[in-house]
N, C-alpha and C. Protein backbone atom coordinates (compact mmCIF):
# COMPACT_ATOMS: atom_id res chain seq x y z
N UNK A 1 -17.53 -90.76 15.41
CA UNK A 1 -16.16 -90.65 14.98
C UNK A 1 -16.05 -89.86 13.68
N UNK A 2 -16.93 -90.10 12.71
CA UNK A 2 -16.83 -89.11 11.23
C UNK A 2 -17.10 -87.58 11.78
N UNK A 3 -17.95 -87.90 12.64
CA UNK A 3 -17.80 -85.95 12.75
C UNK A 3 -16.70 -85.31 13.44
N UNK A 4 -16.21 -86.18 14.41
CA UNK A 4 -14.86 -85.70 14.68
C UNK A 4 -13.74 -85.44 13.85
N UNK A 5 -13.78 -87.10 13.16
CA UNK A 5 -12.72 -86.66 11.65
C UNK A 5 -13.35 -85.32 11.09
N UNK A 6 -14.43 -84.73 10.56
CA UNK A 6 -14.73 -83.87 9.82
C UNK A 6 -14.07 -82.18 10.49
N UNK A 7 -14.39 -82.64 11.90
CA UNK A 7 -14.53 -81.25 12.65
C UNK A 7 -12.97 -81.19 12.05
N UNK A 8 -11.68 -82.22 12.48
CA UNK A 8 -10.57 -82.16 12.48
C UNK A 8 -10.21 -81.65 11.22
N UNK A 9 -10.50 -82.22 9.99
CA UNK A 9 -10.11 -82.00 8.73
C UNK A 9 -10.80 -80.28 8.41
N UNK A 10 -11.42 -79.70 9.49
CA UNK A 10 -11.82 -78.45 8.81
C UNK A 10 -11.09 -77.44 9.64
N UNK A 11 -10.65 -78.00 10.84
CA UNK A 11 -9.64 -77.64 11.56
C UNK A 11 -8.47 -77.44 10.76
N UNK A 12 -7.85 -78.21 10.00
CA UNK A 12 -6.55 -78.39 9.39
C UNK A 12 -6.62 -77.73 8.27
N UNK A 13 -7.77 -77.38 7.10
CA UNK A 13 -8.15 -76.20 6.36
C UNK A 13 -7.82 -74.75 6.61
N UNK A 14 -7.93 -74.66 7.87
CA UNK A 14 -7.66 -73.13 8.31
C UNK A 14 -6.47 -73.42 9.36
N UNK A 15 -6.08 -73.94 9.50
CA UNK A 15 -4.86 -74.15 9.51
C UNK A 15 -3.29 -73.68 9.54
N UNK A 16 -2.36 -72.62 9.83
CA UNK A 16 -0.85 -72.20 9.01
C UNK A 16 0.51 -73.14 9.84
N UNK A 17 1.49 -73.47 8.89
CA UNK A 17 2.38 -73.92 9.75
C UNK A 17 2.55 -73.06 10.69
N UNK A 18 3.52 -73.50 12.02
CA UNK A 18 4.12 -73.02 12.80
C UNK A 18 2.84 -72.54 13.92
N UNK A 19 1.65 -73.04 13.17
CA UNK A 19 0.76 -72.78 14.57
C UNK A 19 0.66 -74.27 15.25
N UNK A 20 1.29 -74.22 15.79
CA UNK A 20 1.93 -75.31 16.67
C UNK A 20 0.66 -75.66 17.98
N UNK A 21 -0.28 -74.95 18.22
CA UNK A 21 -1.08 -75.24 19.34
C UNK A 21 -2.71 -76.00 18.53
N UNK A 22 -2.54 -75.64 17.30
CA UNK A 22 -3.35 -76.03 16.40
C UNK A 22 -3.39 -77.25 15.89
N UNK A 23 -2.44 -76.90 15.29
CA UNK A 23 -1.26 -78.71 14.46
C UNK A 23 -1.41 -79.64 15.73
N UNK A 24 -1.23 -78.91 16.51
CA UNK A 24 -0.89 -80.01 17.78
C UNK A 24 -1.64 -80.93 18.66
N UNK A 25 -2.66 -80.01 18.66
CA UNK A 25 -4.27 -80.96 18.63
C UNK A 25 -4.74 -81.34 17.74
N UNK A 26 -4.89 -81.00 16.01
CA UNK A 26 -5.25 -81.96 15.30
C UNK A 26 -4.46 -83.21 14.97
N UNK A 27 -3.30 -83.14 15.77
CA UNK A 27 -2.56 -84.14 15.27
C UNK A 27 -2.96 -85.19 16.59
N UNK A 28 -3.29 -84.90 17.79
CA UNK A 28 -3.86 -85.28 18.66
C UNK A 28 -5.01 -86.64 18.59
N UNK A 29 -5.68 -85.08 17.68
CA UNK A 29 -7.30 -86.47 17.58
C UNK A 29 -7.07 -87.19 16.48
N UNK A 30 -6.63 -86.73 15.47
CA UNK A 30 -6.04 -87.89 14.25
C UNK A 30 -5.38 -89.48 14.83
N UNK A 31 -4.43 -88.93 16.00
CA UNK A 31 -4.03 -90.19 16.48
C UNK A 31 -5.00 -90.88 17.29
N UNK A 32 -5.97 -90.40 17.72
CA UNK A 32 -6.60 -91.30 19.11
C UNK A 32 -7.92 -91.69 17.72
N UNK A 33 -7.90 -91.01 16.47
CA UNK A 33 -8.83 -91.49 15.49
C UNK A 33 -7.78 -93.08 15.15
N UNK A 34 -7.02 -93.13 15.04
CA UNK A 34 -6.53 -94.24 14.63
C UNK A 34 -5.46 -93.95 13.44
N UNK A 35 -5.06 -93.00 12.89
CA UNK A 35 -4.50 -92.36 11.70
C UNK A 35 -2.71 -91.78 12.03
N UNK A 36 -1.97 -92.43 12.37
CA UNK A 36 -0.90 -92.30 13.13
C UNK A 36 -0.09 -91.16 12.16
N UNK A 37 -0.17 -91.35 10.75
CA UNK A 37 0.36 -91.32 9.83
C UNK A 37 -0.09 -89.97 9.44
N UNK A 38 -1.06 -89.31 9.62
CA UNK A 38 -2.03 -87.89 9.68
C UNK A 38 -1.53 -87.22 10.71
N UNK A 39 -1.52 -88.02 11.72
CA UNK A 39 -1.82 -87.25 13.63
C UNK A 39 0.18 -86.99 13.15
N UNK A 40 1.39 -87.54 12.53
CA UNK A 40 2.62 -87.32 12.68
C UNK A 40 2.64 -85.60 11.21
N UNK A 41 2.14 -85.82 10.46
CA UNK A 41 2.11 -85.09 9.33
C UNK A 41 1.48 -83.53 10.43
N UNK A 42 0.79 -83.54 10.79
CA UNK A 42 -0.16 -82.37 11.76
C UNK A 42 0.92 -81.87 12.89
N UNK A 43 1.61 -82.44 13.38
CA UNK A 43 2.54 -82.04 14.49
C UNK A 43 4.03 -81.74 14.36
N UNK A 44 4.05 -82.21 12.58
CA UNK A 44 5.57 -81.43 12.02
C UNK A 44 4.76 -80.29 11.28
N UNK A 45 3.85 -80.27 10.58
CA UNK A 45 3.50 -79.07 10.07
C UNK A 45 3.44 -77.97 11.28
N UNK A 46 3.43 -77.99 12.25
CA UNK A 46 3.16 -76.69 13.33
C UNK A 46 4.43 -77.06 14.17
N UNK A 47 5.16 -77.49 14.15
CA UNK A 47 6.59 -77.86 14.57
C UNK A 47 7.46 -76.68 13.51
N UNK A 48 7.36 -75.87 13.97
CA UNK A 48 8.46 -74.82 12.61
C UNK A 48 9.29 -73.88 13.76
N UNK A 49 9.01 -73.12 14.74
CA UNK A 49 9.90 -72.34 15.03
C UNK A 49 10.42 -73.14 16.32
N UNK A 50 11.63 -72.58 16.51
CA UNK A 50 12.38 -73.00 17.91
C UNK A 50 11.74 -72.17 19.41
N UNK A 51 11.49 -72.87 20.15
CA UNK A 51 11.58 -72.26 21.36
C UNK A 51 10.74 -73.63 22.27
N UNK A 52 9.95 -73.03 23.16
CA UNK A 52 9.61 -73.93 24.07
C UNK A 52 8.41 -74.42 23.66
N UNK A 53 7.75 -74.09 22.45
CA UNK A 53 6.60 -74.33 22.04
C UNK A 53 7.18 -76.09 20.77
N UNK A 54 8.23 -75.60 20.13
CA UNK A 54 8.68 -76.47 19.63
C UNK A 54 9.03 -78.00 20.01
N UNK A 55 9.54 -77.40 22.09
CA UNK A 55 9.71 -78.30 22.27
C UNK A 55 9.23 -79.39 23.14
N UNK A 56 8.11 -78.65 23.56
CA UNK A 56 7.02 -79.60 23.51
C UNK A 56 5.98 -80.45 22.51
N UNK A 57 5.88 -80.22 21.04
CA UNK A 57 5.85 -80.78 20.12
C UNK A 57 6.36 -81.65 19.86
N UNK A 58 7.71 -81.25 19.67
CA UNK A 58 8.55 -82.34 19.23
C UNK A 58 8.82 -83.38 20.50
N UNK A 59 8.16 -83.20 21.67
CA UNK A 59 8.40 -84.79 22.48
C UNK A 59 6.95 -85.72 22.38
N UNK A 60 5.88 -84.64 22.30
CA UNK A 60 4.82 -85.49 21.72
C UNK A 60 4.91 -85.83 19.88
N UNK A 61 5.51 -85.42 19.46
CA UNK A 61 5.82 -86.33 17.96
C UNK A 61 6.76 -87.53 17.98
N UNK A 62 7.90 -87.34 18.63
CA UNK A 62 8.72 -88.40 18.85
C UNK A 62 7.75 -89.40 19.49
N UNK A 63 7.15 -89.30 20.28
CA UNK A 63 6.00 -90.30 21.02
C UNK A 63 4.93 -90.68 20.42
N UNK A 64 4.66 -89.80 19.32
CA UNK A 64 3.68 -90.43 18.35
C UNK A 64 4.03 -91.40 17.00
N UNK A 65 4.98 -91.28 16.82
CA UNK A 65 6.28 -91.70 15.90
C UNK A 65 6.27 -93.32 16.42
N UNK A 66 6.65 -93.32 17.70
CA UNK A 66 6.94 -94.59 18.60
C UNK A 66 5.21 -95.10 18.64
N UNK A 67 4.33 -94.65 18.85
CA UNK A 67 3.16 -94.94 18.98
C UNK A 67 2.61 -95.50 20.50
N UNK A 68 3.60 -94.65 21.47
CA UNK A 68 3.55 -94.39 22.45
C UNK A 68 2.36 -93.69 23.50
N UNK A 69 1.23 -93.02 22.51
CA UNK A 69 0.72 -92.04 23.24
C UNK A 69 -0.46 -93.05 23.56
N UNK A 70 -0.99 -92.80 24.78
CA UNK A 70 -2.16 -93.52 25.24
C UNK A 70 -3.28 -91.76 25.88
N UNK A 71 -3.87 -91.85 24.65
CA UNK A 71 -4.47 -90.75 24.07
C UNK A 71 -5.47 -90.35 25.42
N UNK A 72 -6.05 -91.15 26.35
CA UNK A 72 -7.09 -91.02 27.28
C UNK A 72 -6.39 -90.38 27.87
N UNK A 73 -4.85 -90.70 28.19
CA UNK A 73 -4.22 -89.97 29.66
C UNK A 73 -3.37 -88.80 29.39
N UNK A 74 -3.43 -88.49 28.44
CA UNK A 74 -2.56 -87.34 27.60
C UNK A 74 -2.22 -86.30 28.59
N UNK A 75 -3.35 -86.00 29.01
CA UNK A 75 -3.30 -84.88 29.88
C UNK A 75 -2.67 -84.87 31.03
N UNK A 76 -2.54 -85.85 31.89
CA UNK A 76 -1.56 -86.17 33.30
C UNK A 76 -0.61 -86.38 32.70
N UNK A 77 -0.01 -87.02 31.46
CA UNK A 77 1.43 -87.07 31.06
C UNK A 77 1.88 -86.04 30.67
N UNK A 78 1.14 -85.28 30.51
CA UNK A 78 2.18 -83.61 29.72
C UNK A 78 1.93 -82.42 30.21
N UNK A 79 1.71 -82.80 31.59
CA UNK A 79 1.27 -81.57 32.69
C UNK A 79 2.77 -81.11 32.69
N UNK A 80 3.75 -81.72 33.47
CA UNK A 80 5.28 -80.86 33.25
C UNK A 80 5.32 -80.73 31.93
N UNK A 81 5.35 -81.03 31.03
CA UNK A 81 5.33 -79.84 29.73
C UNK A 81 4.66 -78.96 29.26
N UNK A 82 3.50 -78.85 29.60
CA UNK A 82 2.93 -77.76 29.69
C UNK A 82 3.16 -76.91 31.23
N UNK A 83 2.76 -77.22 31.83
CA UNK A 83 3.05 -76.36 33.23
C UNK A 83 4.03 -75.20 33.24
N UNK A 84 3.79 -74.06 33.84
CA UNK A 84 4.63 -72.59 33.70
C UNK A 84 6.35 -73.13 34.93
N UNK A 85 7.37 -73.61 34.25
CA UNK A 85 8.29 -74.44 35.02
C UNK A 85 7.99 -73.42 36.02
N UNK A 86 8.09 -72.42 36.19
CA UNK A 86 8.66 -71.28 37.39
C UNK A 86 8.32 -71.46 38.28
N UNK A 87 7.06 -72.42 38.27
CA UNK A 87 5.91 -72.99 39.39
C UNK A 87 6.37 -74.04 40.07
N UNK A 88 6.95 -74.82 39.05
CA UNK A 88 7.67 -75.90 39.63
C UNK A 88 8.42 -76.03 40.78
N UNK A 89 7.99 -76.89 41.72
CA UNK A 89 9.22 -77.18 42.76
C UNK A 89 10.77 -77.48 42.39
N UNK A 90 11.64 -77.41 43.02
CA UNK A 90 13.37 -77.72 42.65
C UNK A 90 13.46 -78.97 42.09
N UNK A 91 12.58 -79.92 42.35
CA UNK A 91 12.96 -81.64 42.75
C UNK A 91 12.28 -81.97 41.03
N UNK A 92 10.95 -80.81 40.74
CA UNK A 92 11.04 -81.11 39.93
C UNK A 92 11.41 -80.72 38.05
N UNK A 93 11.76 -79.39 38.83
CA UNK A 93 12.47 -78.43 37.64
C UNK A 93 14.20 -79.52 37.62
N UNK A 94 14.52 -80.00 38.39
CA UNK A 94 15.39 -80.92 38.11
C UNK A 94 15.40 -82.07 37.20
N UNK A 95 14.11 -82.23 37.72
CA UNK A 95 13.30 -84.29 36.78
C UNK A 95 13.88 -83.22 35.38
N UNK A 96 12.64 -82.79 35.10
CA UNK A 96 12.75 -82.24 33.87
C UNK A 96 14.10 -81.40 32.92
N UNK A 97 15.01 -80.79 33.86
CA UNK A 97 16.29 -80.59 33.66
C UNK A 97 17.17 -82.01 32.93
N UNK A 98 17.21 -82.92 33.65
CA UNK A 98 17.64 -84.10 33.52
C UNK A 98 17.22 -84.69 32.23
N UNK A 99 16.16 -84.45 32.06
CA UNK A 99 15.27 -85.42 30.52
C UNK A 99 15.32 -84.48 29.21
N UNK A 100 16.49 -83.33 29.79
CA UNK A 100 17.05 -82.30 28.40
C UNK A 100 16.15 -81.57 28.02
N UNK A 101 14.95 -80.87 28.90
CA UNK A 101 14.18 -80.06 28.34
C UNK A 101 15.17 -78.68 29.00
N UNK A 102 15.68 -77.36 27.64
CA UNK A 102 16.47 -76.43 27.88
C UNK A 102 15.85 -75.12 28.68
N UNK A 103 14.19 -75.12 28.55
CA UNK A 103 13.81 -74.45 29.45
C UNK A 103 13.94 -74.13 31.49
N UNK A 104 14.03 -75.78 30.91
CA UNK A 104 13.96 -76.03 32.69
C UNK A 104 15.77 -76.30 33.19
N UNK A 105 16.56 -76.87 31.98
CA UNK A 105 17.91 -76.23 32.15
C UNK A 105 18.17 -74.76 32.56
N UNK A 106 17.91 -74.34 32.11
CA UNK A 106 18.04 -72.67 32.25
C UNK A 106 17.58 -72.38 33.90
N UNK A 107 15.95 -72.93 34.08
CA UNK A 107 15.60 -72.36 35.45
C UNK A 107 16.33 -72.94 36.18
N UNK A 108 16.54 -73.93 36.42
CA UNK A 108 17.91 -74.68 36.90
C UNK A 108 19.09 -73.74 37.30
N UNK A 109 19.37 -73.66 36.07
CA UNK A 109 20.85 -72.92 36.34
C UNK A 109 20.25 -71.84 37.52
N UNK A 110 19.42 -70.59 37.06
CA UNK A 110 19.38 -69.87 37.63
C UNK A 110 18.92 -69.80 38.97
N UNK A 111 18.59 -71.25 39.60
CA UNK A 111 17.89 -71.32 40.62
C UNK A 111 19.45 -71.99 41.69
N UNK A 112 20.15 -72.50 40.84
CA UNK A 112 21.64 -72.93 41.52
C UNK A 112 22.47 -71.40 41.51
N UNK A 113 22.01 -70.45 40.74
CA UNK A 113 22.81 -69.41 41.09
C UNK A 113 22.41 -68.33 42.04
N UNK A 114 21.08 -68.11 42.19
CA UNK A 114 20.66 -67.66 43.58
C UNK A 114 21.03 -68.32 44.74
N UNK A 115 21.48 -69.50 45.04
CA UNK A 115 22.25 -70.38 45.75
C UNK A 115 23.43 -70.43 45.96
N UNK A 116 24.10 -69.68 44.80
CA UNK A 116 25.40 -69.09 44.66
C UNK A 116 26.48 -70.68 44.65
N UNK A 117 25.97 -71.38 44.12
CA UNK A 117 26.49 -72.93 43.19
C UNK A 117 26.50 -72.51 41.87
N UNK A 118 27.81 -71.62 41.53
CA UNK A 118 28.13 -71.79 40.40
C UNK A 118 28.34 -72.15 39.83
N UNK A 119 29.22 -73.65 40.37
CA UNK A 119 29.53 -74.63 39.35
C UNK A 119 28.34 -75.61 38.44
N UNK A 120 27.50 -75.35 39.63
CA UNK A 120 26.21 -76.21 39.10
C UNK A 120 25.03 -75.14 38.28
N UNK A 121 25.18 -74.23 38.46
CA UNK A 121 25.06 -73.32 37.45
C UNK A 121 25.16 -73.30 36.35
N UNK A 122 26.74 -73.07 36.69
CA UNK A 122 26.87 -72.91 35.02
C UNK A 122 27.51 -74.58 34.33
N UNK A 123 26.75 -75.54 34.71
CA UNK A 123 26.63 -76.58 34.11
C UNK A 123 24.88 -76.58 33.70
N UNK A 124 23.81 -76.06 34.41
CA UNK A 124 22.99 -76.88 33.71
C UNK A 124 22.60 -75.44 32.41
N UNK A 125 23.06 -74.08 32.97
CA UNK A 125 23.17 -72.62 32.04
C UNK A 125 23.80 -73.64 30.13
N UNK A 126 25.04 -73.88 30.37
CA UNK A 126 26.09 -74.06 29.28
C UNK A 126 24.64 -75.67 28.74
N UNK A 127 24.23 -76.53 29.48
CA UNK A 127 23.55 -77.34 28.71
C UNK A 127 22.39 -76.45 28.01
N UNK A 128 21.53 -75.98 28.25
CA UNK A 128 20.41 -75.16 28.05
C UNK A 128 21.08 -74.36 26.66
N UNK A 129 22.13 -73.34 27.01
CA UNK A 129 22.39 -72.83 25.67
C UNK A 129 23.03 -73.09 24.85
N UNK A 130 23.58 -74.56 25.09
CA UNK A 130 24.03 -75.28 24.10
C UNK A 130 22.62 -76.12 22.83
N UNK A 131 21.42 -75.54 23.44
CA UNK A 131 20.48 -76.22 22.74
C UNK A 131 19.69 -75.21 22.72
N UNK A 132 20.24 -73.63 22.36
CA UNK A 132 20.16 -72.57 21.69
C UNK A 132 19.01 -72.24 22.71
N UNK A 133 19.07 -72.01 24.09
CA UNK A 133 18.23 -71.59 25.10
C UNK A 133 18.78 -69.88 25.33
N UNK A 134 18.35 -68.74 24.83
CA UNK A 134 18.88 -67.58 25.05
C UNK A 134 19.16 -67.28 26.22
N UNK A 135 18.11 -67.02 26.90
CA UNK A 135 18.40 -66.91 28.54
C UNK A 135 19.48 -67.42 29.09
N UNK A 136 19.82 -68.57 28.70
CA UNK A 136 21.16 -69.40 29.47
C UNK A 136 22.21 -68.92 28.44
N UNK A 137 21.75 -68.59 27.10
CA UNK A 137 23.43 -68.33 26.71
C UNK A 137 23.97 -66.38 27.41
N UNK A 138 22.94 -65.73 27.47
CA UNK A 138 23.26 -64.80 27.87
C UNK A 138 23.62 -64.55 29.35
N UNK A 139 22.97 -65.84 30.33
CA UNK A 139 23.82 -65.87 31.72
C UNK A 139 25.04 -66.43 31.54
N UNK A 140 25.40 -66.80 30.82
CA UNK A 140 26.80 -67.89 30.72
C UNK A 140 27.44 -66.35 30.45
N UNK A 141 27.37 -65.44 29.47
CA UNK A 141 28.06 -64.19 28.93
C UNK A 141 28.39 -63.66 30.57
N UNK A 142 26.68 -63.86 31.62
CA UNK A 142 27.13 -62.83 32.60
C UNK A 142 28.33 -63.34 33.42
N UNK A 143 28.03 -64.48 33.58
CA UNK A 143 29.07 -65.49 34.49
C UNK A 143 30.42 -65.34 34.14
N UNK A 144 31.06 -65.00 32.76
CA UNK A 144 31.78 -65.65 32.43
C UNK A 144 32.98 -63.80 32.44
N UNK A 145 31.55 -62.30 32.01
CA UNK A 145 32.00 -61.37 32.01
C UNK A 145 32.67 -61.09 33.61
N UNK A 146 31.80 -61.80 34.99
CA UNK A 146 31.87 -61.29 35.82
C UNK A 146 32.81 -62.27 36.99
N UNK A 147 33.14 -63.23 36.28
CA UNK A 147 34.13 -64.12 36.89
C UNK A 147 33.50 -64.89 37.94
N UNK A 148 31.89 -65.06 37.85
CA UNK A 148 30.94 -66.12 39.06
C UNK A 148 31.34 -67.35 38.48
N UNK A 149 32.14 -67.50 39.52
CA UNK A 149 32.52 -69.57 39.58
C UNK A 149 33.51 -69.79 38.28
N UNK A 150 33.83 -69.04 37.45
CA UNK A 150 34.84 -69.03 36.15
C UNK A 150 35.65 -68.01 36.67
N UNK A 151 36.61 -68.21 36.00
CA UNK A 151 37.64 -67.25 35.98
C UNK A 151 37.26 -66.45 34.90
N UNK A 152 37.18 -65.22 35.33
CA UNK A 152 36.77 -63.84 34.02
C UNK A 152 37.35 -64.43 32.66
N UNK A 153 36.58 -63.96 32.16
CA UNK A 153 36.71 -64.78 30.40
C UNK A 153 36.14 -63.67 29.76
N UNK A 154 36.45 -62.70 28.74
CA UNK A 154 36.00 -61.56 28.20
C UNK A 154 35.60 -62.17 26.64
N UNK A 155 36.80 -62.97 26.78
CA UNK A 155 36.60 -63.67 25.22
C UNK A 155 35.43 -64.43 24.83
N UNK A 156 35.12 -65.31 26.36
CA UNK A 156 33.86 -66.41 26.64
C UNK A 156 32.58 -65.59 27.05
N UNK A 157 32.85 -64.93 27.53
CA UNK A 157 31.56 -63.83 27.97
C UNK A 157 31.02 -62.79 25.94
N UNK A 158 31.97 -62.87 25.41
CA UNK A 158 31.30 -62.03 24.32
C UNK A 158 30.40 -63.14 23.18
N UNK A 159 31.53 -64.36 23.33
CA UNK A 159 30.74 -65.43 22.81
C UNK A 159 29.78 -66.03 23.12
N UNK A 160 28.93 -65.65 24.13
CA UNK A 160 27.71 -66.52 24.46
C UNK A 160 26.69 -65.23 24.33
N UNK A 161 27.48 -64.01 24.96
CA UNK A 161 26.29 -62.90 24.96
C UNK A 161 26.39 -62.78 23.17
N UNK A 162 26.62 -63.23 22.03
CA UNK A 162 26.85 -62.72 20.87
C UNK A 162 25.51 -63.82 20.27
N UNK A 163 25.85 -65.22 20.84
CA UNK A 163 24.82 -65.97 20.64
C UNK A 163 23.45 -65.53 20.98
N UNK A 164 23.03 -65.10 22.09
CA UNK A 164 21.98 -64.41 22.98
C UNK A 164 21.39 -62.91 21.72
N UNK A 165 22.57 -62.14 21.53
CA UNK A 165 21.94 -61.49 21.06
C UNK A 165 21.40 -61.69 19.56
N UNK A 166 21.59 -62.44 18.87
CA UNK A 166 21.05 -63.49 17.27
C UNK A 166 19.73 -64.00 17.48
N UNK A 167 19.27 -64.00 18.82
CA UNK A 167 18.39 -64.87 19.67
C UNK A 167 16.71 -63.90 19.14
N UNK A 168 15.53 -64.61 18.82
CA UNK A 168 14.59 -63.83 18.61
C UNK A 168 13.80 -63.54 19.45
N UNK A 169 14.32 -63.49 20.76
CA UNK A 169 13.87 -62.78 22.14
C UNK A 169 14.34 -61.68 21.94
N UNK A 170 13.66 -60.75 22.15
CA UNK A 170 14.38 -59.38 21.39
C UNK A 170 14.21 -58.89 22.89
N UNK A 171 13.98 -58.68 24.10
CA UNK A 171 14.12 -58.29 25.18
C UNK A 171 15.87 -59.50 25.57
N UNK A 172 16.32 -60.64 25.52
CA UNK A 172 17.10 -60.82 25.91
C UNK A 172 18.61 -60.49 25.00
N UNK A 173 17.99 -60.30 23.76
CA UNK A 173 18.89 -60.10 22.59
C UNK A 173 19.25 -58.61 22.52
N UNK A 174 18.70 -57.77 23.11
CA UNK A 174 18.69 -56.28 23.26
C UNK A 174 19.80 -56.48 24.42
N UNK A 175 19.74 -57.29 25.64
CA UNK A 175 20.46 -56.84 26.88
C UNK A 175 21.63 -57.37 26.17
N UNK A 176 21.90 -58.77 25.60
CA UNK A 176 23.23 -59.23 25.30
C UNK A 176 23.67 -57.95 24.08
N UNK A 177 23.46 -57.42 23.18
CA UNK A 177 23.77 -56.53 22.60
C UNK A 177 24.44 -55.00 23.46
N UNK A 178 23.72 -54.78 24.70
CA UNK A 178 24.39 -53.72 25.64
C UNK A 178 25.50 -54.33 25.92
N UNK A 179 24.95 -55.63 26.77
CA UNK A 179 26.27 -56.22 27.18
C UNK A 179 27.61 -56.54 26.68
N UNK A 180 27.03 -56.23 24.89
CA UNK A 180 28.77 -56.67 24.27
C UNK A 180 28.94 -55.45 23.98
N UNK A 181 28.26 -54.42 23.75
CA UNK A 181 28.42 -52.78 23.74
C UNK A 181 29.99 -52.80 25.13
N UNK A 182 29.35 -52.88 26.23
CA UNK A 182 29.94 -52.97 28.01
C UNK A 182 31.47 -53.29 27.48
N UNK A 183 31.31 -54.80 26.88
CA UNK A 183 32.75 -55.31 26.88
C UNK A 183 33.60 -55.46 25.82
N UNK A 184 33.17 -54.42 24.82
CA UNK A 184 34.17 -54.17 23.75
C UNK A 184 35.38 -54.39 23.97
């Protein structure tokens, strides 16, 4: 166990916030070391930027917080959070839709809109980019420019593609930027 603590603590030396895959395993073995209070300090330090990396962090910190994690099985519990959603079956890009992760909101939406269920669309789209999911705020812009399942909204379409483009996806923040170019 000391050499593990050691390996960990030299781990955390080299170390920068916002490296979140780093933080995130030393905060890992700190907890299954017994150090709850280390393993929570390690998983906000690499908890810094928003996106999907964040937010898988932040459900294993909330769970470490609670003292929830049963460290042996880690790995079968956070397969849907790690897992590439796109892979995911419907039934269960839904589970995960449902339990407010905005990634899988988003695939959601877009998987109800190839289905051409707009309404259900642009319900799980508007949840997703309401929790600053770019992708979904910039389909909500398309939905909303192009009148799918809304009634054309130019006003609502510039406001979500305006959000999208602030967004540090610079491939989705580039299209919402044409797109409010389009609908001046």
């Amino acid at each position: 166990m000391n050499e593990l603590r050691g390996f960990v603590e030299t781990l955390r030396d080299y170390t920068a916030p916002g490296d979140w895959q780093s933080n995130l395993f030393a905060g890992i073995v700190y907890f299954a070391l017994g150090d709850k209070d280390e393993a929570v300090n390690c998983v906000e330090y690499g908890n810094i930027e928003p996106g999907y990396e964040r937010e898988i962090s932040g459900v294993i910190l909330t769970q470490m917080k609670q003292g929830n994690i049963d460290v042996a099985n880690l790995q079968g519990k956070l397969r849907m959070l790690f897992e590439d959603i796109n892979s995911l079956p419907f039934d269960e890009v839904k589970k995960l839709a449902e339990m407010g992760r905005a990634v899988a909101q988003n695939n959601l939406g877009a998987m109800y809109y190839v289905k051409q269920d707009y309404a259900e669309a642009l319900k799980w789209y508007r949840k997703a980019a309401e929790q600053g999911n770019a992708s979904a705020q910039y389909y909500l812009g398309y939905m909303y420019e192009n009148g799918n399942g809304v009634p054309k909204n130019l006003h609502e379409a510039r406001k979500w593609y305006q959000k999208a483009a602030e967004q540090e996806n610079e491939y989705i923040a580039n299209s919402a930027k044409e797109a409010l170019k389009r609908i001046k």
